[in-house]
C-alpha atoms as a PDB file:
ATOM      1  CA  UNK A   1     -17.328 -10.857  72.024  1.00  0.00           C
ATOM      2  CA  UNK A   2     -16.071  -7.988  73.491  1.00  0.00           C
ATOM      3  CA  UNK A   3     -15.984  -4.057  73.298  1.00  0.00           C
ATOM      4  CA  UNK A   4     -12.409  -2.691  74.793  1.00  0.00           C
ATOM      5  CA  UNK A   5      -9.124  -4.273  74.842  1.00  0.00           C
ATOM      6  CA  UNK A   6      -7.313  -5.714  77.920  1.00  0.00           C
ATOM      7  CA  UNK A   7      -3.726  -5.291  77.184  1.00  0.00           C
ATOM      8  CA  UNK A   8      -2.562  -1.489  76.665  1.00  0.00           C
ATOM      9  CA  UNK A   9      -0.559  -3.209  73.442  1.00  0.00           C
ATOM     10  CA  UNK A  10      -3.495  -3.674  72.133  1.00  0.00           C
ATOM     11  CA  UNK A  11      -4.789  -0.174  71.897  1.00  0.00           C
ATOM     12  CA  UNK A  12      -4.851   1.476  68.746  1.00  0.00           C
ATOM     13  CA  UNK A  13      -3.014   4.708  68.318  1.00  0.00           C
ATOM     14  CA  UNK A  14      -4.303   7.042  66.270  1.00  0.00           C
ATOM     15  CA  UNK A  15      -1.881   9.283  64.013  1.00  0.00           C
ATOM     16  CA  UNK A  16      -2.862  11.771  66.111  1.00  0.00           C
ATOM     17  CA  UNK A  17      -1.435  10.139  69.140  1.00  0.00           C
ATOM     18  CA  UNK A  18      -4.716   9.132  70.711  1.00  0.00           C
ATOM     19  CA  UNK A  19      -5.148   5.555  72.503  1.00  0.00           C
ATOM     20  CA  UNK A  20      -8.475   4.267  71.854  1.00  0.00           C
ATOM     21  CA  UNK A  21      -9.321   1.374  74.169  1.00  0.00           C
ATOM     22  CA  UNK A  22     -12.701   0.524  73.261  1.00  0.00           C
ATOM     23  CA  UNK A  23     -15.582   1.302  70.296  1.00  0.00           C
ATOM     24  CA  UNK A  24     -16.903   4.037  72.437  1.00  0.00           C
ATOM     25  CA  UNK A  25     -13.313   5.419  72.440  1.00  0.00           C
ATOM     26  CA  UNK A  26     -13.440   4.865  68.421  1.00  0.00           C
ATOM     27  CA  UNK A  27     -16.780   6.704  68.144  1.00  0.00           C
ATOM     28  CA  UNK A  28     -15.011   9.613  70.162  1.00  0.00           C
ATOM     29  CA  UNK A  29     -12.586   9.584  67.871  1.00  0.00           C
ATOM     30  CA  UNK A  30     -14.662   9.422  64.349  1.00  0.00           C
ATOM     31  CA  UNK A  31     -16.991  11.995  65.684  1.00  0.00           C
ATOM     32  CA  UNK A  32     -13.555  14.722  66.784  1.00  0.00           C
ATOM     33  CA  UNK A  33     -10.417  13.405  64.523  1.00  0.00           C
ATOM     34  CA  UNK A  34      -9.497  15.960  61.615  1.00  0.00           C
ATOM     35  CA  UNK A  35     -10.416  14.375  58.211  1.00  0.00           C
ATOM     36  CA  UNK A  36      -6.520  13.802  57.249  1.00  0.00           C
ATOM     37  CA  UNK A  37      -6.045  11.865  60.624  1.00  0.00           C
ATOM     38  CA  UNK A  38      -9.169   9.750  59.253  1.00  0.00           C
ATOM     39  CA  UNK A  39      -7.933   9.433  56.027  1.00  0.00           C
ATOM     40  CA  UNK A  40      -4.445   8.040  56.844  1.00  0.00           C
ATOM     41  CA  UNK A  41      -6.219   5.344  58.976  1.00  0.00           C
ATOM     42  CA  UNK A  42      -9.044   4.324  55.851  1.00  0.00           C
ATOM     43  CA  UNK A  43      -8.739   4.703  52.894  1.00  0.00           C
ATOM     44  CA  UNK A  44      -8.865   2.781  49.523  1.00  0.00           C
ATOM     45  CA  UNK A  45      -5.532   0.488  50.205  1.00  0.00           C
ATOM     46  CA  UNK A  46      -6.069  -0.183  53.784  1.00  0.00           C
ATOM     47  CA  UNK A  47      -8.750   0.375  56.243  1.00  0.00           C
ATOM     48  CA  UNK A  48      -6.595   0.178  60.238  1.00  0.00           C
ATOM     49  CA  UNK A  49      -9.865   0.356  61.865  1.00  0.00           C
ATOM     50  CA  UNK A  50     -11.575  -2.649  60.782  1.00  0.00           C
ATOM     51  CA  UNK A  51      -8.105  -4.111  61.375  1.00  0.00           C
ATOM     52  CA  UNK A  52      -8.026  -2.903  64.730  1.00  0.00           C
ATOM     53  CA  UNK A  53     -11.864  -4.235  65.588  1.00  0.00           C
ATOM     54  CA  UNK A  54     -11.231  -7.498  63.812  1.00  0.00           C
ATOM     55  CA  UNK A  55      -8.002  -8.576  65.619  1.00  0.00           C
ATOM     56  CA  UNK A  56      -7.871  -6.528  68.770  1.00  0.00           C
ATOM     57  CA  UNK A  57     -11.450  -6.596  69.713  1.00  0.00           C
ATOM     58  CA  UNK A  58     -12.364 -10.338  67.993  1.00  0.00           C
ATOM     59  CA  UNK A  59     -15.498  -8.029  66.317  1.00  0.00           C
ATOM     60  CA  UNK A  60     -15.102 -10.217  62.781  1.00  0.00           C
ATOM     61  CA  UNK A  61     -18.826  -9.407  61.414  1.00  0.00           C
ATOM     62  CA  UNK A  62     -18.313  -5.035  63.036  1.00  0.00           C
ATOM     63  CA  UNK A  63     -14.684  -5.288  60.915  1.00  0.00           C
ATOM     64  CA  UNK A  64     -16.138  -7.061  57.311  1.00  0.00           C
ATOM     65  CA  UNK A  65     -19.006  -4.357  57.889  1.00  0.00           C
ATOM     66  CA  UNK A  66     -16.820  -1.485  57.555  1.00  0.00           C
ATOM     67  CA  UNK A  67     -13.943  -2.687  55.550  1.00  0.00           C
ATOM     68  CA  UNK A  68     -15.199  -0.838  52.583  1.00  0.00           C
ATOM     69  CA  UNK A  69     -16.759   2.240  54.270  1.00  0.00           C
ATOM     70  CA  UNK A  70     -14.140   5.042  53.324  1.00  0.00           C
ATOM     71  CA  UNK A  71     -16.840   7.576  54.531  1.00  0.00           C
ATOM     72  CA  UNK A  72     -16.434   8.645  57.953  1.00  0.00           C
ATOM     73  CA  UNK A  73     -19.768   9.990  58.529  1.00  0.00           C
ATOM     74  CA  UNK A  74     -20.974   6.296  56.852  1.00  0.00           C
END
């Protein structure tokens, strides 16, 4: 298991052009990113954050967790 990525490809990039290297980098981000910059990365169709932490970070049980969470303060 691990918490940041090792290859700068695998960063995500937020819509709002940051780079978010690990989940303290994605709490950052929840806790500062305007709510359309959240909302373009979850949503009901598609949720890139749970994407991001299932395949990036190998976090499967952290990404089926919040796969459904279209809350960002959840």
């Amino acid at each position: 298991m691990k918490y940041s990525v090792e290859r700068e490809e695998e960063a995500f990039v937020t819509v709002d052009g940051r780079k978010l290297y690990t989940l303290q980098d994605l709490v950052i981000w929840l806790l500062t990113c305007s709510e359309d910059s959240f909302k373009y990365h979850v949503n009901d169709k598609e949720n890139h954050l749970a994407l991001w932490i299932k395949n990036s970070l190998g976090l499967e049980e952290l990404a089926k967790e919040i796969e459904g969470i279209v809350d960002r303060n959840k």
